[in-house]
C-alpha atoms as a PDB file:
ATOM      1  CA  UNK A   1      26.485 -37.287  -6.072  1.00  0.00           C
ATOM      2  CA  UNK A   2      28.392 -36.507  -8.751  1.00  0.00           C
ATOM      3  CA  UNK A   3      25.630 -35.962 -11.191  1.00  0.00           C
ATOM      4  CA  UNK A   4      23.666 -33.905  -8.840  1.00  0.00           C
ATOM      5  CA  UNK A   5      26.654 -31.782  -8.797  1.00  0.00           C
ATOM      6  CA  UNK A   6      26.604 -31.212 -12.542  1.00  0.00           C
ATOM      7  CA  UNK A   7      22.606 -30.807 -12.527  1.00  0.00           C
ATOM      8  CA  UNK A   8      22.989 -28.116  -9.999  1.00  0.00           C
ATOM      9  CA  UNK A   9      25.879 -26.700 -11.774  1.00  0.00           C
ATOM     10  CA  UNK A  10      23.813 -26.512 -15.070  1.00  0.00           C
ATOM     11  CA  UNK A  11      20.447 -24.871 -13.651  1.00  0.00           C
ATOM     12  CA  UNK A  12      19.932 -21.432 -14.497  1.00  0.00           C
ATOM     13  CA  UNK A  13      20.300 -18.817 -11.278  1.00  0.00           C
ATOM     14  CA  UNK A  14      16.949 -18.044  -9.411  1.00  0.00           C
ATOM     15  CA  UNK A  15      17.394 -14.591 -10.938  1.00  0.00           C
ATOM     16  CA  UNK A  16      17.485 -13.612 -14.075  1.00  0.00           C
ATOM     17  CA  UNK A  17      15.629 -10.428 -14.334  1.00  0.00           C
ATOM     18  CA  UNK A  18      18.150  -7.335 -14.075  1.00  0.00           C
ATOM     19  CA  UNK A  19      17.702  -5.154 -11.173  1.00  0.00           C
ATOM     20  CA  UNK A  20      14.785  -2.184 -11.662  1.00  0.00           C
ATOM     21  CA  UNK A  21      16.074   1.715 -11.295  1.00  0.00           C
ATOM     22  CA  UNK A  22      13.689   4.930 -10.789  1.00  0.00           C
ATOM     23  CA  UNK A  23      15.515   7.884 -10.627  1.00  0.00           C
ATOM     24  CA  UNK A  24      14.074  11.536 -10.383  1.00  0.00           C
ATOM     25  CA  UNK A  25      16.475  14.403 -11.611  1.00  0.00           C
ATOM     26  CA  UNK A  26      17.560  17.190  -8.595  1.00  0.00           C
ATOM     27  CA  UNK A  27      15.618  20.293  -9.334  1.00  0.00           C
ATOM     28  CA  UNK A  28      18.066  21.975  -6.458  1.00  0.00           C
ATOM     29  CA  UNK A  29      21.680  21.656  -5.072  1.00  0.00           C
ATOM     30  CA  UNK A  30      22.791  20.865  -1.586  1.00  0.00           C
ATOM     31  CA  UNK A  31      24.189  23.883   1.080  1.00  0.00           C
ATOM     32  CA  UNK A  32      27.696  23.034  -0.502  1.00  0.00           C
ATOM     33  CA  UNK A  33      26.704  23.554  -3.490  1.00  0.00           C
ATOM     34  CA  UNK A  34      26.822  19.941  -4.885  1.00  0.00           C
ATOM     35  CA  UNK A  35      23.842  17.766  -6.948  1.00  0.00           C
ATOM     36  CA  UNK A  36      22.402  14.945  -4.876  1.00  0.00           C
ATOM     37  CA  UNK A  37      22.029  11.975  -7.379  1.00  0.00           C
ATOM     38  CA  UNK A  38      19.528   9.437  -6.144  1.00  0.00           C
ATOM     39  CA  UNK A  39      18.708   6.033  -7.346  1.00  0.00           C
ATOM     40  CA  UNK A  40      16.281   3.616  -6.312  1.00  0.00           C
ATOM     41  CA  UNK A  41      17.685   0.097  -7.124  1.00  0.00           C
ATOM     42  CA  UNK A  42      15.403  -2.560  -6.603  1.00  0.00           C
ATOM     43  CA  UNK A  43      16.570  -6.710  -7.345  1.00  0.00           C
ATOM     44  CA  UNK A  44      15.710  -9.888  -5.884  1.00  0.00           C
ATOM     45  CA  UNK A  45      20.031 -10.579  -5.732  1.00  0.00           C
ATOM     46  CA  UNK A  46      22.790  -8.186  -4.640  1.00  0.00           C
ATOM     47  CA  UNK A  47      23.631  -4.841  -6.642  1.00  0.00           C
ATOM     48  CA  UNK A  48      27.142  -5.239  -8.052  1.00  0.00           C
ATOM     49  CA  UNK A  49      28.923  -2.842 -10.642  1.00  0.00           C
ATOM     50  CA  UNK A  50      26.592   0.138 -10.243  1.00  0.00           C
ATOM     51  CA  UNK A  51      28.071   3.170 -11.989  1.00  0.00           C
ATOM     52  CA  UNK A  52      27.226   6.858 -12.317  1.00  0.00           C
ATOM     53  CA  UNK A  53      28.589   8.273 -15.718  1.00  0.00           C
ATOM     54  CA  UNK A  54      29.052  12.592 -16.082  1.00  0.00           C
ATOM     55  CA  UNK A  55      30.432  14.283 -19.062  1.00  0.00           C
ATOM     56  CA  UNK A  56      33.269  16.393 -18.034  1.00  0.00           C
ATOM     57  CA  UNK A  57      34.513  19.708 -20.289  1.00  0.00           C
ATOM     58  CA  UNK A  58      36.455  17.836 -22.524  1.00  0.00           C
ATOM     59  CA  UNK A  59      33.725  15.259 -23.670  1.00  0.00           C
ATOM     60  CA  UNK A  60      35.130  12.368 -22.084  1.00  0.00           C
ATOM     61  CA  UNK A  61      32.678  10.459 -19.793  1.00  0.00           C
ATOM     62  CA  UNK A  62      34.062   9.593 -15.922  1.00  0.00           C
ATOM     63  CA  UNK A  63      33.106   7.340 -13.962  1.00  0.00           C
ATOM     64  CA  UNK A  64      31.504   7.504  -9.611  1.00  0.00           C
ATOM     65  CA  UNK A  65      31.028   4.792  -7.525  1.00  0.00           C
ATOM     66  CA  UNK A  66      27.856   5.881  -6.027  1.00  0.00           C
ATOM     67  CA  UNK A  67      27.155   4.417  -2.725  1.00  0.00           C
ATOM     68  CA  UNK A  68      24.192   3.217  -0.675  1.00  0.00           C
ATOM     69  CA  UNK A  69      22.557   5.703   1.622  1.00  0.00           C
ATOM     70  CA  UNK A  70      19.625   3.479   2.309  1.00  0.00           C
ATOM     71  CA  UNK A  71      18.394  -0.180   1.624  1.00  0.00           C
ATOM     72  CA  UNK A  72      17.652   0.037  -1.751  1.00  0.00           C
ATOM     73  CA  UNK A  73      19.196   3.769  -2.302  1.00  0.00           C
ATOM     74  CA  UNK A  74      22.574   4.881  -4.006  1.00  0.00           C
ATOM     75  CA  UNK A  75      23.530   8.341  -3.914  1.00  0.00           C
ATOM     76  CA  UNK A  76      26.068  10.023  -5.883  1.00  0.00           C
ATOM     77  CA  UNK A  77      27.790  13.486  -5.175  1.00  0.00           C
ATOM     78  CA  UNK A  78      28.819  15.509  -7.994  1.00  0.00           C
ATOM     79  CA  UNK A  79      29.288  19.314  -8.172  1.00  0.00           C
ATOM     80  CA  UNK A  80      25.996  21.606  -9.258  1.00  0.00           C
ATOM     81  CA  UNK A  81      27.079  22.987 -12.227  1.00  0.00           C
ATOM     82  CA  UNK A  82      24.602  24.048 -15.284  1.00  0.00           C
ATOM     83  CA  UNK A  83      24.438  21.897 -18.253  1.00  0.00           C
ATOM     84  CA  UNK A  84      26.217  18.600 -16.697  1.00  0.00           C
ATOM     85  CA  UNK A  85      25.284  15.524 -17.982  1.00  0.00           C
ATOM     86  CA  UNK A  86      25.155  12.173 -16.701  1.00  0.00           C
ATOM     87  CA  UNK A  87      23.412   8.559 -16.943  1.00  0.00           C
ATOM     88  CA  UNK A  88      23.542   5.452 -14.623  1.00  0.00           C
ATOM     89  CA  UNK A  89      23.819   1.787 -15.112  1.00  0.00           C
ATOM     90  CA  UNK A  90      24.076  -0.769 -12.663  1.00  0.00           C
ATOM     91  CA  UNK A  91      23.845  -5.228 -13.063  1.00  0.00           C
ATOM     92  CA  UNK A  92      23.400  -7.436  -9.959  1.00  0.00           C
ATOM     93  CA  UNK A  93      26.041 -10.280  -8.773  1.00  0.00           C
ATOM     94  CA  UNK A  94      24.074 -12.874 -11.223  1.00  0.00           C
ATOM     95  CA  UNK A  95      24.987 -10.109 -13.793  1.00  0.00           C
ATOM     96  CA  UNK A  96      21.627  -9.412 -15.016  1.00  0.00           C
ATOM     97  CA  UNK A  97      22.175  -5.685 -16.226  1.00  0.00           C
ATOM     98  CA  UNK A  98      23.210  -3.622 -17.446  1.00  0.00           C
ATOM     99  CA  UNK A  99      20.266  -1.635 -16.676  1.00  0.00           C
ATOM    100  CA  UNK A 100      20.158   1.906 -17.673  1.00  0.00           C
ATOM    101  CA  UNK A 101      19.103   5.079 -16.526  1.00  0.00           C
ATOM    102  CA  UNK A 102      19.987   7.375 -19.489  1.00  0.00           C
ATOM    103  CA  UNK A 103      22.708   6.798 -22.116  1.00  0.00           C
ATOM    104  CA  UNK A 104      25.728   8.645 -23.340  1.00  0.00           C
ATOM    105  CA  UNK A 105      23.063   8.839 -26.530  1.00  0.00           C
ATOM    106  CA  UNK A 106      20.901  10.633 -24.585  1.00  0.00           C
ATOM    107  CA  UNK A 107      22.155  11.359 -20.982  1.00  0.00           C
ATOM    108  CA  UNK A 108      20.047  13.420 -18.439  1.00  0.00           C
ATOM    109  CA  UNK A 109      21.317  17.069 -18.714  1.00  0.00           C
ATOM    110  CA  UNK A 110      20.555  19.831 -15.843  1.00  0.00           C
ATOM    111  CA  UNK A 111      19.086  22.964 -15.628  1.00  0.00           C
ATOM    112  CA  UNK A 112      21.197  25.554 -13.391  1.00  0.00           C
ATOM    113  CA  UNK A 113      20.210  24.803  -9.457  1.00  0.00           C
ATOM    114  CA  UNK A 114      16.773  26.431  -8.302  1.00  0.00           C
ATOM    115  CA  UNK A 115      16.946  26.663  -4.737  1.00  0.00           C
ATOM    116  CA  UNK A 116      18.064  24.957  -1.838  1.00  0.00           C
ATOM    117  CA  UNK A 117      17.936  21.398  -1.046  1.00  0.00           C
ATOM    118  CA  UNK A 118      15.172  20.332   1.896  1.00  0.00           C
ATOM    119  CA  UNK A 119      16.225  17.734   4.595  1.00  0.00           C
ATOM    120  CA  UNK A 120      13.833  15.195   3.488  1.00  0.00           C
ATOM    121  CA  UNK A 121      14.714  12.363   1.701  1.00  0.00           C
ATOM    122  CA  UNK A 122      12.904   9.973  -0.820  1.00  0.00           C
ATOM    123  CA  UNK A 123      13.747   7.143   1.672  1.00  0.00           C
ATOM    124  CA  UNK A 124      12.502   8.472   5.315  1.00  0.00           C
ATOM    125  CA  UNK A 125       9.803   7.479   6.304  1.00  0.00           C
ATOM    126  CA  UNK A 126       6.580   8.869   6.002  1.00  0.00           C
ATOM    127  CA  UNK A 127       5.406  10.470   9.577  1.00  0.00           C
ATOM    128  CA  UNK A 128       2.717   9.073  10.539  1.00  0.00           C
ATOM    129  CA  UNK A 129      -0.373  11.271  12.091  1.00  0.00           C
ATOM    130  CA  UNK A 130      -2.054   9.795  14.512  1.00  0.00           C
ATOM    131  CA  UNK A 131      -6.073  10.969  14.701  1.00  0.00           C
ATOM    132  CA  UNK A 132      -7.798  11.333  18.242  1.00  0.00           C
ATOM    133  CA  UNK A 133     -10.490   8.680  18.123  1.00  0.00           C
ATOM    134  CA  UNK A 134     -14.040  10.420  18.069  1.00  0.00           C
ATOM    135  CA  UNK A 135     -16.041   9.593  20.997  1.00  0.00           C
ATOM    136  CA  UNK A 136     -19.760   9.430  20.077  1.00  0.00           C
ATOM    137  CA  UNK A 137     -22.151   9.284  22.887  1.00  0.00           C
ATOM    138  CA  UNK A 138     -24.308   6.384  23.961  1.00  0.00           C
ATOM    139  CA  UNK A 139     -27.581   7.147  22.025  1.00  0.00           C
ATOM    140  CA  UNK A 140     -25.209   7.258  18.602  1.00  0.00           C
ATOM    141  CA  UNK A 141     -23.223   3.527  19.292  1.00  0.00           C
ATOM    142  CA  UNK A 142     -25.241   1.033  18.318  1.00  0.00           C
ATOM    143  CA  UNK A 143     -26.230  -2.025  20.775  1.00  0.00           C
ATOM    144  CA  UNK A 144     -24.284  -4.925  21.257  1.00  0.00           C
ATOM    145  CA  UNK A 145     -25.955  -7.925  19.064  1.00  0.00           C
ATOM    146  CA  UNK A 146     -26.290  -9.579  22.438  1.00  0.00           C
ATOM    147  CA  UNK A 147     -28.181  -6.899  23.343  1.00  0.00           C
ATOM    148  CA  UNK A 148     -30.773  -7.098  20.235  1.00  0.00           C
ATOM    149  CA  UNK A 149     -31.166 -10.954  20.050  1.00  0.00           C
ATOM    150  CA  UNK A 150     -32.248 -11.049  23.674  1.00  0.00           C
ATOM    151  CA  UNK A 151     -34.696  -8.237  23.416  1.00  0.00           C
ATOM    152  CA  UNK A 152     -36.349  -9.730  20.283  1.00  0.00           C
ATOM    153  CA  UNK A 153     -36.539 -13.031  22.131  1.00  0.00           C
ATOM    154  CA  UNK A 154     -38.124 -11.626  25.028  1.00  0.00           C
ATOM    155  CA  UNK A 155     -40.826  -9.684  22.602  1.00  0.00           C
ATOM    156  CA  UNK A 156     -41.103 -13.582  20.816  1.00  0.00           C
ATOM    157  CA  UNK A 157     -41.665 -15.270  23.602  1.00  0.00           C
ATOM    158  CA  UNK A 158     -43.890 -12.626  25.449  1.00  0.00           C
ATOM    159  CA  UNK A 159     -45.915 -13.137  22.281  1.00  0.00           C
ATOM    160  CA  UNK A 160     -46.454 -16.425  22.625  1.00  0.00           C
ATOM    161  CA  UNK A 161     -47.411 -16.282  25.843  1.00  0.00           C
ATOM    162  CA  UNK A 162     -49.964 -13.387  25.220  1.00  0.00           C
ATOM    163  CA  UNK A 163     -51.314 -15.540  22.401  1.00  0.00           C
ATOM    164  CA  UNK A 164     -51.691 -18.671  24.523  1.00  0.00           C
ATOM    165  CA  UNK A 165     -53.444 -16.808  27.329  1.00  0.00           C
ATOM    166  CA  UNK A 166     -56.349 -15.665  25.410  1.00  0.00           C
ATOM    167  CA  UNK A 167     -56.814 -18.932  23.673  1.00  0.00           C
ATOM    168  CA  UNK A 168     -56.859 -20.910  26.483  1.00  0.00           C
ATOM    169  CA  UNK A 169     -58.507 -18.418  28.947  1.00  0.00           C
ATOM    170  CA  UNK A 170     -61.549 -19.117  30.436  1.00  0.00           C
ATOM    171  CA  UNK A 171     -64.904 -17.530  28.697  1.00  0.00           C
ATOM    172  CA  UNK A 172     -68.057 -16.761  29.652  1.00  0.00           C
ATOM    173  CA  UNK A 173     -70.976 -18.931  28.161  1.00  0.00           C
ATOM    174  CA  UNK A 174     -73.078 -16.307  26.519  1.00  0.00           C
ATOM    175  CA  UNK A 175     -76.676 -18.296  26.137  1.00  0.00           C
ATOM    176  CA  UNK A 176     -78.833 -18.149  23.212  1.00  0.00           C
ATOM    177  CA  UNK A 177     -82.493 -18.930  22.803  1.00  0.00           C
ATOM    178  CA  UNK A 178     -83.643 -20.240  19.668  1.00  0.00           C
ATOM    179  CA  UNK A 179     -87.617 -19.384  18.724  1.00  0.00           C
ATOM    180  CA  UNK A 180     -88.545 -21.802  15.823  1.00  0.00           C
ATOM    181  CA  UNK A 181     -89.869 -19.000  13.342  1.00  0.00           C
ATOM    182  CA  UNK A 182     -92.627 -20.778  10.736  1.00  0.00           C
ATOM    183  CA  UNK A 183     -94.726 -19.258   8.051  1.00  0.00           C
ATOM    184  CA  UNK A 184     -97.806 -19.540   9.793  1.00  0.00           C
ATOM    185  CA  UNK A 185     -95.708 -17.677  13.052  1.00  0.00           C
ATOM    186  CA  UNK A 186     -94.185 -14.879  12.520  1.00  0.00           C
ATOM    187  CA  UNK A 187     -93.353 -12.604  15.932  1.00  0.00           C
END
């Protein structure tokens, strides 16, 4: 017991590939004037220790906490202001990670807000449209293959019978008189 204790103990976790992040920079601020930070965070374990980092005036980086809007989504909230500039890391609970979106090297920077955020989210779903299903007359479906093997049995065997009846009909004996023919006779 004891040493299957220290064999499980000693095998490596089930994961150890760090978590996968696609994130899309806003292109427009919220109604309150804020920038919607979205980040799709994708791992076979839990998320732990995910982190938004923004530059504020001084230099200094600071730290958000985003949180999840929707399985697999984080958001972070931050106000829309030209120029701010931010990256995102986040490990999972085997500690796989850091895994980086941006860096303070080269952190995403933003353009001043264009427009107003839509309602729709990266994470709703799709609607779905549901087509009318074409009704095609009876002359365009084709026949059931029921239909078509029995009809091309019934021309088979019709055939057969057909062929059987004039073979084995009864004909009339046509008679034929033979005149020997010589050299010396000719008619």
């Amino acid at each position: 017991m004891v040493i299957l204790a220290a064999i499980l103990w000693a095998a490596p976790a089930a994961d150890v590939n760090p978590p996968r992040v696609s994130h899309e920079p806003p292109k427009a601020a919220d109604s309150q004037g804020n920038w919607r930070l979205w980040f799709e965070v994708r791992d076979e374990s839990k998320i732990f220790g995910a982190a938004l980092y923004f530059a504020t005036d001084q230099g200094a980086w600071q730290t958000i906490e985003p949180g999840q809007v929707a399985p697999g989504w984080l958001e972070a909230v931050v106000p829309a202001t030209a120029g701010l500039r931010y990256f995102f890391e986040v490990f999972d609970e085997h500690g796989n990670g850091p895994t980086r979106v941006g860096s303070s090297e080269v952190p995403f920077v933003l353009q001043a807000p264009a427009g107003e955020l839509s309602a729709v989210r990266p994470w709703d779903a799709p609607k779905v449209i549901v087509a009318e299903p074409v009704i095609r007359p009876w002359w365009l479906k084709r026949p059931p293959a029921k239909l078509i093997y029995a009809a091309l049995g019934t021309v088979a065997l019709s055939g057969v019978i057909y062929g059987s009846y004039t073979l084995l009909r009864d004909r009339p004996v046509s008679k034929v008189t033979l005149i020997p023919v010589g050299k010396d006779n000719q008619p």
